[in-house]
Protein backbone atom coordinates (compact mmCIF):
# COMPACT_ATOMS: atom_id res chain seq x y z
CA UNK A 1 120.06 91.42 75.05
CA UNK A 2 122.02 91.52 72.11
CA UNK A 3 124.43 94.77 71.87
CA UNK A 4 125.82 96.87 74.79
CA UNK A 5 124.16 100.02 73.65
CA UNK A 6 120.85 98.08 73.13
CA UNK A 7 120.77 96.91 76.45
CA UNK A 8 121.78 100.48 77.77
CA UNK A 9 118.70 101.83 76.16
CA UNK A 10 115.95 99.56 76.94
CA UNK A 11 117.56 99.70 80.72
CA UNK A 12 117.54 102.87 81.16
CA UNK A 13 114.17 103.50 79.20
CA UNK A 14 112.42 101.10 81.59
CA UNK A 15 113.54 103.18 84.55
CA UNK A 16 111.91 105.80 83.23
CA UNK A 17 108.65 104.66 82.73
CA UNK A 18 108.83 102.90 86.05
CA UNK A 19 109.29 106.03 87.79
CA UNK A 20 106.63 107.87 85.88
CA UNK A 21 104.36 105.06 86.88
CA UNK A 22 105.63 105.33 90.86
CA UNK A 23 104.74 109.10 90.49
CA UNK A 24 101.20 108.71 88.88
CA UNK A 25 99.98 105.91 91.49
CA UNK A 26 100.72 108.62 93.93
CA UNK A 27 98.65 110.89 92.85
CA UNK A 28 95.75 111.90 95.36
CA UNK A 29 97.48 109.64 98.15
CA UNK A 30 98.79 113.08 99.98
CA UNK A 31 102.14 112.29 99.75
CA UNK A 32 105.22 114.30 100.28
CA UNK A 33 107.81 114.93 97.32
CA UNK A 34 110.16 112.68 98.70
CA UNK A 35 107.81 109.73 99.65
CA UNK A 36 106.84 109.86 95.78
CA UNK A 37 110.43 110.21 94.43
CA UNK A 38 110.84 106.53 97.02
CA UNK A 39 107.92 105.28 95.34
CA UNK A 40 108.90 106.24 92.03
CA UNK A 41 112.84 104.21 92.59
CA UNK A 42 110.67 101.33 94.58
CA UNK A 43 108.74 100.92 91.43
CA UNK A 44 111.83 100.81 88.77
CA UNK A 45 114.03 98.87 90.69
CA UNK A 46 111.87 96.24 92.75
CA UNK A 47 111.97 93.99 89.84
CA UNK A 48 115.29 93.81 89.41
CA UNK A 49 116.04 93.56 92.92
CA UNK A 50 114.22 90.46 93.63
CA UNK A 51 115.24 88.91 89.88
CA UNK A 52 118.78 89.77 91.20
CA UNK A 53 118.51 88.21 95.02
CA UNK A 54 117.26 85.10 93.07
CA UNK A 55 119.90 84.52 90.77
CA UNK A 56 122.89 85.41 93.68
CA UNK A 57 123.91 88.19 91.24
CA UNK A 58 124.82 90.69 94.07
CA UNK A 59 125.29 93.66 94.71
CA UNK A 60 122.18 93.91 92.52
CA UNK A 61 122.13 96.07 89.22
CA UNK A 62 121.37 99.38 90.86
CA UNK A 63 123.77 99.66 93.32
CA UNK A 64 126.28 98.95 90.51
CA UNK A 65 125.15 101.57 87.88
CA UNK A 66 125.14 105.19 89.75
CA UNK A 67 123.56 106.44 86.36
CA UNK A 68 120.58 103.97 87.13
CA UNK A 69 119.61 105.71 90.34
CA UNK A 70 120.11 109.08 88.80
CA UNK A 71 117.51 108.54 85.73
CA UNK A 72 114.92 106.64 88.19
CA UNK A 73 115.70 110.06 90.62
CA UNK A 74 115.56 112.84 87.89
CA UNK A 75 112.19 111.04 86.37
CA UNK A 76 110.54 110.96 89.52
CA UNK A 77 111.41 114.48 89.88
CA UNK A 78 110.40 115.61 86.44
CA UNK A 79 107.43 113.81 86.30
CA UNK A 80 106.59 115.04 89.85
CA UNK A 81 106.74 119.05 88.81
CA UNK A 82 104.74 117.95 85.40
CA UNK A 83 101.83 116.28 87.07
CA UNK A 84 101.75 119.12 89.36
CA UNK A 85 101.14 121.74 86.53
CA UNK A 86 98.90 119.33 84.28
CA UNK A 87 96.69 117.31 85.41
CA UNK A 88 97.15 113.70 83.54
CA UNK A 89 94.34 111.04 82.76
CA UNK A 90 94.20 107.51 84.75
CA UNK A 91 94.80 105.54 81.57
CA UNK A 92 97.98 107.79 81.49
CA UNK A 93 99.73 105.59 84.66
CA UNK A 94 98.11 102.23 82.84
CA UNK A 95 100.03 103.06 79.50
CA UNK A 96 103.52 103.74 81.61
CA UNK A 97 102.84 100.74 83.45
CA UNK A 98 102.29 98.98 80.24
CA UNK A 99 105.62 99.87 78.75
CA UNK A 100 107.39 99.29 82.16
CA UNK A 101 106.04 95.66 81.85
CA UNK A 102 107.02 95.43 78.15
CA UNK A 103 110.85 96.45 78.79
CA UNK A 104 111.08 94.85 82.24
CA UNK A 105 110.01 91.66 81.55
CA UNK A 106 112.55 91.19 78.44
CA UNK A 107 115.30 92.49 80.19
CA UNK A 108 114.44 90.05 82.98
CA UNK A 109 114.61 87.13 80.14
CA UNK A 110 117.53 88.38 78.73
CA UNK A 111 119.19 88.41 81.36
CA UNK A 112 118.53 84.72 82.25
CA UNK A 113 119.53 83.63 78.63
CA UNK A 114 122.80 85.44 79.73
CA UNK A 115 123.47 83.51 83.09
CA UNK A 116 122.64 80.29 80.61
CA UNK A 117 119.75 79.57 83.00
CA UNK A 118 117.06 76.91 81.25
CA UNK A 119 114.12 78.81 79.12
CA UNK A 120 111.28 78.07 81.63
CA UNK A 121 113.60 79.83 83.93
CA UNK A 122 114.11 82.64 82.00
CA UNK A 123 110.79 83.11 81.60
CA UNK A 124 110.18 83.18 85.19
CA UNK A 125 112.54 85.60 85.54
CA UNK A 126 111.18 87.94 82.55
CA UNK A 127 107.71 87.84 84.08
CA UNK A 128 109.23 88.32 87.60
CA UNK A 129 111.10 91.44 86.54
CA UNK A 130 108.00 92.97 85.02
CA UNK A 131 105.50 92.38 87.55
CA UNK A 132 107.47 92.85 90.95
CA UNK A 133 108.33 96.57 90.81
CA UNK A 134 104.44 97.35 90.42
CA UNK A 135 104.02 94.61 93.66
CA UNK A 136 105.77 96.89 95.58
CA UNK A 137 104.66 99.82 94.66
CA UNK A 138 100.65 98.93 95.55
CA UNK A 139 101.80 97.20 98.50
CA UNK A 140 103.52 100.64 100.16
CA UNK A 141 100.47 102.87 98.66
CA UNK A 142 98.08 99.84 100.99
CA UNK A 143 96.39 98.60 97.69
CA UNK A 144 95.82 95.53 96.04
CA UNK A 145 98.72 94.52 93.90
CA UNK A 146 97.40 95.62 90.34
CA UNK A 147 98.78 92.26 89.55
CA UNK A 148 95.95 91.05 91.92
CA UNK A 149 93.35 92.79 91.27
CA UNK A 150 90.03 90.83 89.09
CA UNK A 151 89.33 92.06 85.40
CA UNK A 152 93.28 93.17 85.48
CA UNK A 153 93.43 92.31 81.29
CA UNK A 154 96.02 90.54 80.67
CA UNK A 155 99.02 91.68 83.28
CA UNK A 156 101.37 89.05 84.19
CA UNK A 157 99.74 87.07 80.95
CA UNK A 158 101.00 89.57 78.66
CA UNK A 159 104.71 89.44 80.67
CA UNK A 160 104.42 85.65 80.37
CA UNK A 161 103.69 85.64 76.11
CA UNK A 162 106.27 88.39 75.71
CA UNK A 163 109.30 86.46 77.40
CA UNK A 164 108.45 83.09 75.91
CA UNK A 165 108.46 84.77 72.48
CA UNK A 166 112.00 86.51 73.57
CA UNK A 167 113.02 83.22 74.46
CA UNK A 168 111.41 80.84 71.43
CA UNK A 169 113.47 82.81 69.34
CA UNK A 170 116.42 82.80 71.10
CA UNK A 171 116.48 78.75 71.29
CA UNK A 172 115.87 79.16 67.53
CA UNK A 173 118.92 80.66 67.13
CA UNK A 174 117.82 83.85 65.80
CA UNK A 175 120.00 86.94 67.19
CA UNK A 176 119.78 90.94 66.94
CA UNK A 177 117.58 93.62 67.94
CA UNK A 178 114.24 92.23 66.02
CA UNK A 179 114.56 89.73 69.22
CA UNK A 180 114.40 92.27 71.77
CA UNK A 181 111.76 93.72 69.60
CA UNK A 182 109.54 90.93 69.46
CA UNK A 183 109.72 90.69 72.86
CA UNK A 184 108.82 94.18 74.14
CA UNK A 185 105.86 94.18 71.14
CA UNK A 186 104.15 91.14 71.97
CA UNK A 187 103.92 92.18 76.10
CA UNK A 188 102.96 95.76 75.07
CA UNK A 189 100.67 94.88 72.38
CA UNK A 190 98.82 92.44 74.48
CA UNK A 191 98.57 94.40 77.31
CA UNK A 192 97.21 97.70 75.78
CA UNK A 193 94.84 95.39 73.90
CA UNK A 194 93.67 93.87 77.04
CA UNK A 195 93.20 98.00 78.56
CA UNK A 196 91.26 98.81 75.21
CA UNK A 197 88.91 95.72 74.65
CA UNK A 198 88.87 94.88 78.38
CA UNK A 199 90.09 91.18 77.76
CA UNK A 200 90.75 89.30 81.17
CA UNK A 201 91.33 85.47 82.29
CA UNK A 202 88.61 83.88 83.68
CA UNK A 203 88.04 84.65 87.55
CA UNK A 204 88.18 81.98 90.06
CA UNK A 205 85.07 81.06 91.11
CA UNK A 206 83.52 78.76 93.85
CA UNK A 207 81.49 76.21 92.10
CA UNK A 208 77.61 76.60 92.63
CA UNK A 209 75.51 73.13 93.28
């Protein structure tokens, strides 16, 4: 990331989403407000989490930043009372998911560029960050990771073209925000593309003799 306060931002905006997500996949599951709001925090912070166990950056980012808990907690809540009162489309939790991808996945990078880690690590780590919080979140809702699932259009695809933009340009030597832009645009335009024109990677098959 390239400034404090941009990395503040996009941090604390990807929490957000996250937990908006974690609220809307529990919708019609029958679960109690605080089983959502742990849904909600598993779903913004499982990324990070595992990114962080992997690195040996401990005690991972969470558990250092009260404020992060506190915007994952307050979303969950807010979004909780809203969906409650309004009742929001499907494609609604597929657009926050979308944008949770987008700004996990570079902060993931980033933060690999930071530790000096090689760019095919980095990458990893991007599309690590991005994907894993959703993981969790279908596997404790006793689904299918959406990751997973066949005709997903473009998921962890969209996570992997988005970091190895971030990090092309980085090894380029290009610095600033239009970096971190680049980044979050090419995950989150790929990946609403994929949810508009239904564009998937070809399923794996048995061959037929």
């Amino acid at each position: 990331m390239n400034t404090p306060w941009v990395q503040t931002v996009v941090e604390h905006a990807a929490i957000s989403v996250a937990a908006m997500g974690g609220v809307l996949a529990a919708r019609g599951k029958r679960i109690d407000l605080f089983g959502v709001v742990v849904l909600a925090l598993a779903t913004s912070f499982g990324g990070g989490t595992v990114r962080d166990v992997l690195v040996g950056d401990l005690p991972v980012a969470w558990l250092r930043v009260p404020d992060f808990l506190i915007n994952g907690t307050v979303t969950a809540l807010l979004t909780f009372a809203i969906v409650r009162l309004w009742a929001l489309p499907r494609r609604a939790l597929l657009v926050a998911d979308a944008f949770a991808l987008a700004l996990f996945t570079v902060i993931g990078t980033a933060k690999g560029h930071l530790l000096g880690l090689s760019a095919p690590v980095c990458v990893l780590l991007g599309v690590i960050t991005g994907v894993a919080g959703g993981i969790v979140r279908d596997v404790l809702l006793g689904e299918v990771p959406l990751v997973f699932q066949p005709q997903i259009h473009l998921y962890a695809t969209a996570a992997l073209a988005g970091a190895s933009v971030f990090m092309a340009l980085k090894c380029a030597g290009i610095r600033g925000v239009a970096v971190t832009g680049a980044g979050i645009g090419v995950v989150l335009l790929l990946r609403l593309l994929g949810i508009r024109w239904k564009i998937s990677l070809p399923i794996f098959e048995a061959g037929r003799n």
